[in-house]
N, C-alpha and C. Protein backbone atom coordinates (compact mmCIF):
# COMPACT_ATOMS: atom_id res chain seq x y z
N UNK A 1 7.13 4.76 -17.68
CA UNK A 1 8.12 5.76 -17.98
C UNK A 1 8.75 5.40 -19.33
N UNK A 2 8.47 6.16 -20.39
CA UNK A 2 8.66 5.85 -21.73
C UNK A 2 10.16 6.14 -21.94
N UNK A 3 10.98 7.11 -21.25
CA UNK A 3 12.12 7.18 -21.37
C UNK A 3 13.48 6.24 -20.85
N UNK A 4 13.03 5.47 -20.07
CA UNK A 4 13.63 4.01 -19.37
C UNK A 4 14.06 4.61 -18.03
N UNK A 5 13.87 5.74 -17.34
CA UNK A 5 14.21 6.12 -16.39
C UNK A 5 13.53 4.82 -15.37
N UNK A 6 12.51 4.32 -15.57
CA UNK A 6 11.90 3.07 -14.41
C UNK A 6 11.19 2.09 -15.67
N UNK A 7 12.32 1.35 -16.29
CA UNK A 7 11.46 0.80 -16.78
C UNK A 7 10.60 -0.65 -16.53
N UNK A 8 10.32 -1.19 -15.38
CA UNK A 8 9.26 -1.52 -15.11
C UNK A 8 8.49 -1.40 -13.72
N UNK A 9 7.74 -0.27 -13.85
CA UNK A 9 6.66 -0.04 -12.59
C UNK A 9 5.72 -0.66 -11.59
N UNK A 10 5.22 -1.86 -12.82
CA UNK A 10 4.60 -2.93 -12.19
C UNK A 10 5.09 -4.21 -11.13
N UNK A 11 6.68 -3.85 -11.23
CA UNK A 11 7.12 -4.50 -10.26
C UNK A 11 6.88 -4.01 -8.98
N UNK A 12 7.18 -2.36 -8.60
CA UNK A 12 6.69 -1.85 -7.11
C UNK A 12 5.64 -2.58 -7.02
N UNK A 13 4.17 -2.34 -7.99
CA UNK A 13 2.96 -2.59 -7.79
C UNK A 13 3.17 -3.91 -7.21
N UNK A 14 3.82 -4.55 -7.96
CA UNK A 14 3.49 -6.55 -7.50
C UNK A 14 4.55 -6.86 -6.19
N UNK A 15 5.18 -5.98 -5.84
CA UNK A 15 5.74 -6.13 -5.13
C UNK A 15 4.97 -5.83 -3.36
N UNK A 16 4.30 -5.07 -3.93
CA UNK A 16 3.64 -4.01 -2.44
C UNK A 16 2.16 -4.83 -2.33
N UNK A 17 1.89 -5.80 -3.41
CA UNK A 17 0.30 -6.40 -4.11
C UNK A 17 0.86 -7.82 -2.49
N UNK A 18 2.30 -8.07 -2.97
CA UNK A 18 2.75 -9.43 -2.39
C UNK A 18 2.45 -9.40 -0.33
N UNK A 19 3.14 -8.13 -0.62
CA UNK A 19 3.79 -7.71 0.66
C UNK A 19 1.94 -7.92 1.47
N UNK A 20 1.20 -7.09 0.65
CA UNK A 20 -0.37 -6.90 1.53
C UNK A 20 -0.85 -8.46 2.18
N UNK A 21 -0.51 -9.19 1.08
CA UNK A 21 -1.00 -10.78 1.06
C UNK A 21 -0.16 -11.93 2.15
N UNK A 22 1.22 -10.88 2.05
CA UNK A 22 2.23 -11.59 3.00
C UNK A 22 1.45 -10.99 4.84
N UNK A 23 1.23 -9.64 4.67
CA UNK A 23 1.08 -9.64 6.33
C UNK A 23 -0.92 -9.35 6.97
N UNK A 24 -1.28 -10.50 5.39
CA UNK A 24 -2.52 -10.97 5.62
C UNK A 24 -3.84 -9.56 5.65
N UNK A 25 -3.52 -8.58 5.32
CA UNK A 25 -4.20 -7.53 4.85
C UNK A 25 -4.96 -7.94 3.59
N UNK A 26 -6.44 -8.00 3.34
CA UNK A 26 -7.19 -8.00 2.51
C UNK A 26 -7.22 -6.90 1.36
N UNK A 27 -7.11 -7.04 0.33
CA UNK A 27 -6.93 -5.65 -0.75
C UNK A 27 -8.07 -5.87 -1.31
N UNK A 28 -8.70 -4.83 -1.92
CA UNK A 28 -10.07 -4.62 -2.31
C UNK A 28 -10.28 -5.14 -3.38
N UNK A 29 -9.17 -6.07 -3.89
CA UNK A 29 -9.77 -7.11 -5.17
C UNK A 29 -10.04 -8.45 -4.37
N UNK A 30 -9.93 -8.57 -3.23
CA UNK A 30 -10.80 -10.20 -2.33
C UNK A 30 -11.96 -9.43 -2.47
N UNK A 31 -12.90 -10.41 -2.93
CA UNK A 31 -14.14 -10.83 -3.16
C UNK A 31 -14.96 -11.76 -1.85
N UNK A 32 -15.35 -10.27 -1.43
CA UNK A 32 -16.46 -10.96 -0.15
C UNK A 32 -15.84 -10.88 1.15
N UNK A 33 -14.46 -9.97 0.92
CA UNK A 33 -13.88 -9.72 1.98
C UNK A 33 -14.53 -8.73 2.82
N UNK A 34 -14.66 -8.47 4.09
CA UNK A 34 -15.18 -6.94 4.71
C UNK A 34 -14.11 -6.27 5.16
N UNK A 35 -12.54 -6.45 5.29
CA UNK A 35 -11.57 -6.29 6.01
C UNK A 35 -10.97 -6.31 4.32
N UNK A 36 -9.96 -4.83 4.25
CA UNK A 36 -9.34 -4.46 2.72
C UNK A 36 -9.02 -3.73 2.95
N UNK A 37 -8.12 -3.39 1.56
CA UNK A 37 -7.18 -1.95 1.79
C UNK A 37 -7.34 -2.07 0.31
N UNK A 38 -7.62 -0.25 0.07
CA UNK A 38 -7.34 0.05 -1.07
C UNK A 38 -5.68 1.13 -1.52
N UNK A 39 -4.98 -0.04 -2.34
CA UNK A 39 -3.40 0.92 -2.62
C UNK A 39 -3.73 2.09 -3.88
N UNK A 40 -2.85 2.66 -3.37
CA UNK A 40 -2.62 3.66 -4.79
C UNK A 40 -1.41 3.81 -4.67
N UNK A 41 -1.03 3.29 -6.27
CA UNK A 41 0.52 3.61 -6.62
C UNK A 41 0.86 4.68 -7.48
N UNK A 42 1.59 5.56 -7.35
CA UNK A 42 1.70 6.38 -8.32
C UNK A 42 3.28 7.05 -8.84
N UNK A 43 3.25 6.99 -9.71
CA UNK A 43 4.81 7.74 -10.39
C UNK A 43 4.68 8.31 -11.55
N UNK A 44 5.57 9.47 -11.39
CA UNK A 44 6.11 10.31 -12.60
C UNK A 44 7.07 10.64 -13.01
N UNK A 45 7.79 10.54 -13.76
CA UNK A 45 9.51 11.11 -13.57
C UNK A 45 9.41 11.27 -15.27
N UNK A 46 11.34 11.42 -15.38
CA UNK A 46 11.54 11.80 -16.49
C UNK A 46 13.53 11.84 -16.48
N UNK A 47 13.43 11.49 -17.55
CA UNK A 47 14.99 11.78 -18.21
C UNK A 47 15.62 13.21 -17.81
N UNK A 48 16.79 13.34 -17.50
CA UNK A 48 17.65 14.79 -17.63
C UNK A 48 18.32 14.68 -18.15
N UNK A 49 18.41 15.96 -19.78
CA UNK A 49 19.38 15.65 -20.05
C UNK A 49 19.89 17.21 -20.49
N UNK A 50 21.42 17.11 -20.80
CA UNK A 50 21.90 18.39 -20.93
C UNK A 50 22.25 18.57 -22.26
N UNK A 51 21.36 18.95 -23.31
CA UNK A 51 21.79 18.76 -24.97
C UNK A 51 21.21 18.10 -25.28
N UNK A 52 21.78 16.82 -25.68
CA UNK A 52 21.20 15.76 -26.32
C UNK A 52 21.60 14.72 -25.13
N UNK A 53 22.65 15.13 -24.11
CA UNK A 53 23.00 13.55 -23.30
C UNK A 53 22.46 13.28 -22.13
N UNK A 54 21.79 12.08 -22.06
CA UNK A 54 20.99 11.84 -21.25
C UNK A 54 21.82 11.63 -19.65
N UNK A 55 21.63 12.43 -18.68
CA UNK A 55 22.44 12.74 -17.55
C UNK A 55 21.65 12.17 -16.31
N UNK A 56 20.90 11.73 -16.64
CA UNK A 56 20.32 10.60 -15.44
C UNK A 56 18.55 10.95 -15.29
N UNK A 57 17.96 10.73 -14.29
CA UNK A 57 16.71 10.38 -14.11
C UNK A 57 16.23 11.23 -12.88
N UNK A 58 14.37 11.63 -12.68
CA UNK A 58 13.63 12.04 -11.76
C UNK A 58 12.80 11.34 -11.68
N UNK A 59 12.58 10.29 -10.86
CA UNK A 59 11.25 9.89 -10.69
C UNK A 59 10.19 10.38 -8.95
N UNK A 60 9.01 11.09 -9.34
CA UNK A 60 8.30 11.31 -7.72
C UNK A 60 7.62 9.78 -7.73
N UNK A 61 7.71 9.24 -6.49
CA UNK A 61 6.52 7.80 -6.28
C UNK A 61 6.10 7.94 -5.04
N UNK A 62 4.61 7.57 -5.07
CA UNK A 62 3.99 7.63 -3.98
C UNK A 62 2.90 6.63 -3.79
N UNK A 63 2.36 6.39 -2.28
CA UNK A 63 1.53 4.80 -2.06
C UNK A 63 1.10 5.70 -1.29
N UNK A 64 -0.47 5.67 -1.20
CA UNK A 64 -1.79 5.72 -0.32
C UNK A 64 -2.16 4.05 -0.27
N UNK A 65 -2.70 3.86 0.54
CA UNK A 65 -3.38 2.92 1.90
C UNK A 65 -5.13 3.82 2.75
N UNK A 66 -5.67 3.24 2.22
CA UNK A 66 -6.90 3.49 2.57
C UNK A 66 -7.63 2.13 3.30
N UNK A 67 -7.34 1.84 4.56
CA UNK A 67 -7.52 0.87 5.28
C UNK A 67 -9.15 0.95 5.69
N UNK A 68 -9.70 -0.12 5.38
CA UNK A 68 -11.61 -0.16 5.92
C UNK A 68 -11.43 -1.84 6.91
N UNK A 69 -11.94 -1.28 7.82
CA UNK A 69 -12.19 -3.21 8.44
C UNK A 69 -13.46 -3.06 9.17
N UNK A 70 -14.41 -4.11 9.06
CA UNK A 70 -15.92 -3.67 9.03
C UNK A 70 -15.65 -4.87 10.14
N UNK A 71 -15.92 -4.97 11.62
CA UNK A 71 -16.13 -5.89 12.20
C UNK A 71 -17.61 -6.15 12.65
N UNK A 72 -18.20 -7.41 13.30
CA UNK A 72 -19.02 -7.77 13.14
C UNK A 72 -19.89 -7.48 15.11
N UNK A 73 -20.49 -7.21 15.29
CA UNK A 73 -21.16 -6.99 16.77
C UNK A 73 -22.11 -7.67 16.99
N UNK A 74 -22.20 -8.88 17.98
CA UNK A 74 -23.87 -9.64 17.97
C UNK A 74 -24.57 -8.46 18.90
N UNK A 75 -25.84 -8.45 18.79
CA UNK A 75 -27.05 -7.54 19.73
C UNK A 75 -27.35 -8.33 20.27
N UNK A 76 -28.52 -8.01 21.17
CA UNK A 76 -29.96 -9.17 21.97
C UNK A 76 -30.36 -9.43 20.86
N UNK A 77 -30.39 -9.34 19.73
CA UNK A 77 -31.53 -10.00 19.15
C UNK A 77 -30.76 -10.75 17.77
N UNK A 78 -29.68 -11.11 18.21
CA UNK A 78 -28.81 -11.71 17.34
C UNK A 78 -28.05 -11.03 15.69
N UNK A 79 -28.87 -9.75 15.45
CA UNK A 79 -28.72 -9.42 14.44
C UNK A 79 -27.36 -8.41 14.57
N UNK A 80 -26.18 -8.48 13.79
CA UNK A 80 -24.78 -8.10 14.04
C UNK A 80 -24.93 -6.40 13.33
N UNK A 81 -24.18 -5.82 13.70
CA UNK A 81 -23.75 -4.68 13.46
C UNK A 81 -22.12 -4.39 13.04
N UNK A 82 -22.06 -3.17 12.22
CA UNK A 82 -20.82 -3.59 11.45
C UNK A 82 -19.88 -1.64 12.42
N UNK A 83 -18.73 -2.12 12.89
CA UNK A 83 -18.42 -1.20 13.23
C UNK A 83 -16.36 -0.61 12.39
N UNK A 84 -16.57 0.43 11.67
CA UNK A 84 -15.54 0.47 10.53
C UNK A 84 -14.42 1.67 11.34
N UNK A 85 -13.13 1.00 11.11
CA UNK A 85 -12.12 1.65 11.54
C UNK A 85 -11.17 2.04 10.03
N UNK A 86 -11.45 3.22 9.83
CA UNK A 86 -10.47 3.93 8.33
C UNK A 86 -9.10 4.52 9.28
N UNK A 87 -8.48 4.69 8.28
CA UNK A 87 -7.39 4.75 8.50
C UNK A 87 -6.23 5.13 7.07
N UNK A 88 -6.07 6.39 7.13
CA UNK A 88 -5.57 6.98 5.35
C UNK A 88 -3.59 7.06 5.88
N UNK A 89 -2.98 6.67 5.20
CA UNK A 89 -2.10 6.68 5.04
C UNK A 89 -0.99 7.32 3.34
N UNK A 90 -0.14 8.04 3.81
CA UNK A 90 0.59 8.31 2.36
C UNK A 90 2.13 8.60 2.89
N UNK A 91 2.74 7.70 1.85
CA UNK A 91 4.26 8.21 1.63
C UNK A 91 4.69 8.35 0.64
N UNK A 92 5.38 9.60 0.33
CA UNK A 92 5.70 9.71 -1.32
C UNK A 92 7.51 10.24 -1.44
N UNK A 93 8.23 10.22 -2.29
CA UNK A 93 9.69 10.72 -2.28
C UNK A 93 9.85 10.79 -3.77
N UNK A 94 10.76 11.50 -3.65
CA UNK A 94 12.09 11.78 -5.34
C UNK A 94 12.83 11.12 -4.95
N UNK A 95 13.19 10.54 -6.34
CA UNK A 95 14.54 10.24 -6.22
C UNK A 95 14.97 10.03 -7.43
N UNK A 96 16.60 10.79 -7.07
CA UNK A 96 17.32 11.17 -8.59
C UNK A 96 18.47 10.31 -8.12
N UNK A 97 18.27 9.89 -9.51
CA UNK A 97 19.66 8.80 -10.36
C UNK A 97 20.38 9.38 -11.00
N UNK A 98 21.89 9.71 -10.99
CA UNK A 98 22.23 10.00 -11.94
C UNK A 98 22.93 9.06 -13.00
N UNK A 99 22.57 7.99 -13.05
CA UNK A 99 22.81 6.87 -13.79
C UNK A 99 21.93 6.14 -14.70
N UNK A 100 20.42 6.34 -13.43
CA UNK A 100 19.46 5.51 -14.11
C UNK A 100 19.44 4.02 -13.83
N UNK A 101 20.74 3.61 -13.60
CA UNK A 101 20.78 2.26 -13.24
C UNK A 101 19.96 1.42 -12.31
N UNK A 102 20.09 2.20 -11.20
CA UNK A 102 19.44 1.40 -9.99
C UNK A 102 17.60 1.95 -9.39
N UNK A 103 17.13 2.87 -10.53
CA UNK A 103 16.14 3.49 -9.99
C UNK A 103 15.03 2.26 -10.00
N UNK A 104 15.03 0.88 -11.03
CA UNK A 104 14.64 0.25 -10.92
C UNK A 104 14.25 -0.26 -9.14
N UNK A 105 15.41 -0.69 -8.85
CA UNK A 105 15.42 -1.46 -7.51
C UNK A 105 15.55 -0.71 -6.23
N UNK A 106 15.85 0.44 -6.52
CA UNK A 106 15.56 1.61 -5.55
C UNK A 106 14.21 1.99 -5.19
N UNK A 107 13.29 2.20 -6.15
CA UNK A 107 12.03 2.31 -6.26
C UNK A 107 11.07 1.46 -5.83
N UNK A 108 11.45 -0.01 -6.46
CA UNK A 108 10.94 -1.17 -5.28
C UNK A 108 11.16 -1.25 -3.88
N UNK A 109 12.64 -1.09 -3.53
CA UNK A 109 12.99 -1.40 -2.05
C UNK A 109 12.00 -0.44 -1.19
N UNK A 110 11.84 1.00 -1.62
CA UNK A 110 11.21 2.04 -0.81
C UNK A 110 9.73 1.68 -0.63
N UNK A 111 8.87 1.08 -2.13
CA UNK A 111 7.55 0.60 -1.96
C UNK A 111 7.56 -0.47 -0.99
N UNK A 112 8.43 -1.63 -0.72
CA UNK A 112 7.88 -2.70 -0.22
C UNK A 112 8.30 -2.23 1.68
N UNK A 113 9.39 -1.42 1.79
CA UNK A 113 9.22 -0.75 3.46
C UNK A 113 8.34 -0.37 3.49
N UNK A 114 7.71 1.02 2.54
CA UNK A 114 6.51 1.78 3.01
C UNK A 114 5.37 0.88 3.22
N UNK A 115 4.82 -0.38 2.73
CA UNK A 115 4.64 -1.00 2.62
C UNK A 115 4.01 -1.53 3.82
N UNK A 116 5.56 -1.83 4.25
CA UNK A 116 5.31 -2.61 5.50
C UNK A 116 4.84 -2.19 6.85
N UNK A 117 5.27 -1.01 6.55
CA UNK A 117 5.37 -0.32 7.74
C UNK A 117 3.62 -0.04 7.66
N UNK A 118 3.02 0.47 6.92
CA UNK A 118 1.63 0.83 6.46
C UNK A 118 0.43 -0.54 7.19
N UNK A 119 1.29 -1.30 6.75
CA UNK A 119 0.55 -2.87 6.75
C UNK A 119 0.43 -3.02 8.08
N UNK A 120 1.56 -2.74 9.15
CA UNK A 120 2.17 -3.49 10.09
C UNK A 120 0.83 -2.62 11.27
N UNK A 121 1.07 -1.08 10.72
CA UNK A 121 -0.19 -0.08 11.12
C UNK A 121 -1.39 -0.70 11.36
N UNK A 122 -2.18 -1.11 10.22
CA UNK A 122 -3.31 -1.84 10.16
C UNK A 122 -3.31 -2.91 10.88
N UNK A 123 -2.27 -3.70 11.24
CA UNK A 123 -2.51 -4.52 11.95
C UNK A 123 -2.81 -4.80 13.68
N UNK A 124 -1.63 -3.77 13.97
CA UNK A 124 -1.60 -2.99 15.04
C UNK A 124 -3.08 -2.46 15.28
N UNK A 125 -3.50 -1.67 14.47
CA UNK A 125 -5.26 -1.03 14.74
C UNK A 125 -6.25 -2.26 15.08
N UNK A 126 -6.21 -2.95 13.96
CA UNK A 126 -7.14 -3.85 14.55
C UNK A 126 -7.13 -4.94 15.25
N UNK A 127 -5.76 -5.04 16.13
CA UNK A 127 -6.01 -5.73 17.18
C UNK A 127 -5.68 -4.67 18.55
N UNK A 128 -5.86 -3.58 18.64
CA UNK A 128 -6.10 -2.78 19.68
C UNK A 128 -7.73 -2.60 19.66
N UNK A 129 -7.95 -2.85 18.36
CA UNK A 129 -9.84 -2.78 18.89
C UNK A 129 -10.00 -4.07 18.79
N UNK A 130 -9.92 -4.87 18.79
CA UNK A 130 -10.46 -6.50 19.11
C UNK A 130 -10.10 -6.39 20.76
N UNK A 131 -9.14 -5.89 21.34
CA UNK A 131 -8.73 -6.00 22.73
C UNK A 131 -9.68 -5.28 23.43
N UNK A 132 -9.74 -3.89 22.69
CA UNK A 132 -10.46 -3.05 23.64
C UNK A 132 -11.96 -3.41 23.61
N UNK A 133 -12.54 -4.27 22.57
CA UNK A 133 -13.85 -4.59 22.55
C UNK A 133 -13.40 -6.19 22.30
N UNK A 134 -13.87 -7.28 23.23
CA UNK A 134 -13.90 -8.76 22.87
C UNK A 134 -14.90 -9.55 22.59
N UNK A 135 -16.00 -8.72 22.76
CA UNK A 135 -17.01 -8.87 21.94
C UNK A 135 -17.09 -9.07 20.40
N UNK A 136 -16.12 -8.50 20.07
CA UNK A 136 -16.24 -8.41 18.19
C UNK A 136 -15.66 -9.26 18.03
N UNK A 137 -15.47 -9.61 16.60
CA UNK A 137 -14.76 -10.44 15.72
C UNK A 137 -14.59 -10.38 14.36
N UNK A 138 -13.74 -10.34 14.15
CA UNK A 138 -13.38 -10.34 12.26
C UNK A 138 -13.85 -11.45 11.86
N UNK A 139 -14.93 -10.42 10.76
CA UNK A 139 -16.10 -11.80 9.79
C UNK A 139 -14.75 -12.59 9.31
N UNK A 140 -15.69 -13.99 9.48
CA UNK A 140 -14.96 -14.88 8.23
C UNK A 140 -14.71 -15.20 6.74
N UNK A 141 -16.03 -14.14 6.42
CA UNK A 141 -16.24 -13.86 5.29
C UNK A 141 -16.13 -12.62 4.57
């Protein structure tokens, strides 16, 4: 946001990057993972102003969660099968500042709940199918 209405974005990102790693969710930059989530962060906003005076801020932000977990199935004949539970998630909001001040940390606080709550989902899923099937198991690799 070139106008300073959020001026730094990459904090939601590293913030929501932390949160995935904190409640052990794989993100699709692990390498060799089969169990990931792909985020999408997104924002747009902009300055309001009335004349020339800048009267506060719009920013829209929104997080998709595209959850894949490929678990592993032995057969009779030892050779495993991969069985994938998706799972699409989105939360998005406005929110107007009329200061500008706090859209910084406002903007974070909302990514790292949605966040959690998203995360907490995935986790929940795949241990209702590890229960309902005990046969499987999440590769180690």
């Amino acid at each position: 946001m070139r106008d300073g209405c959020w001026p730094n974005p990459a904090a939601a990102k590293d913030a929501v990057e932390l949160e995935a790693r904190t409640a052990n969710v794989a993100t699709f930059n692990d390498p060799g993972k089969l169990a990931y989530a792909h985020l999408y962060l997104n924002g747009l906003g902009y300055a309001l102003h009335v004349g020339t005076t800048k009267t506060g801020c719009v920013v829209y932000f929104s997080i998709s969660l595209t959850a894949v977990a490929a678990m592993v199935i032995p057969n009779s004949n030892g050779v495993g099968r991969s069985l994938i539970e998706h799972e699409i998630a989105t939360v998005d909001s406005l929110f107007v500042d009329p200061t500008s001040q706090s859209m910084q940390s406002t903007i974070r606080e909302y990514a790292v709940e949605s966040a959690t709550k998203m995360f907490l989902h995935v986790l929940k899923t795949r241990d209702k199918v590890l229960k309902a099937h005990p046969e499987m198991k999440m590769p180690t690799q």
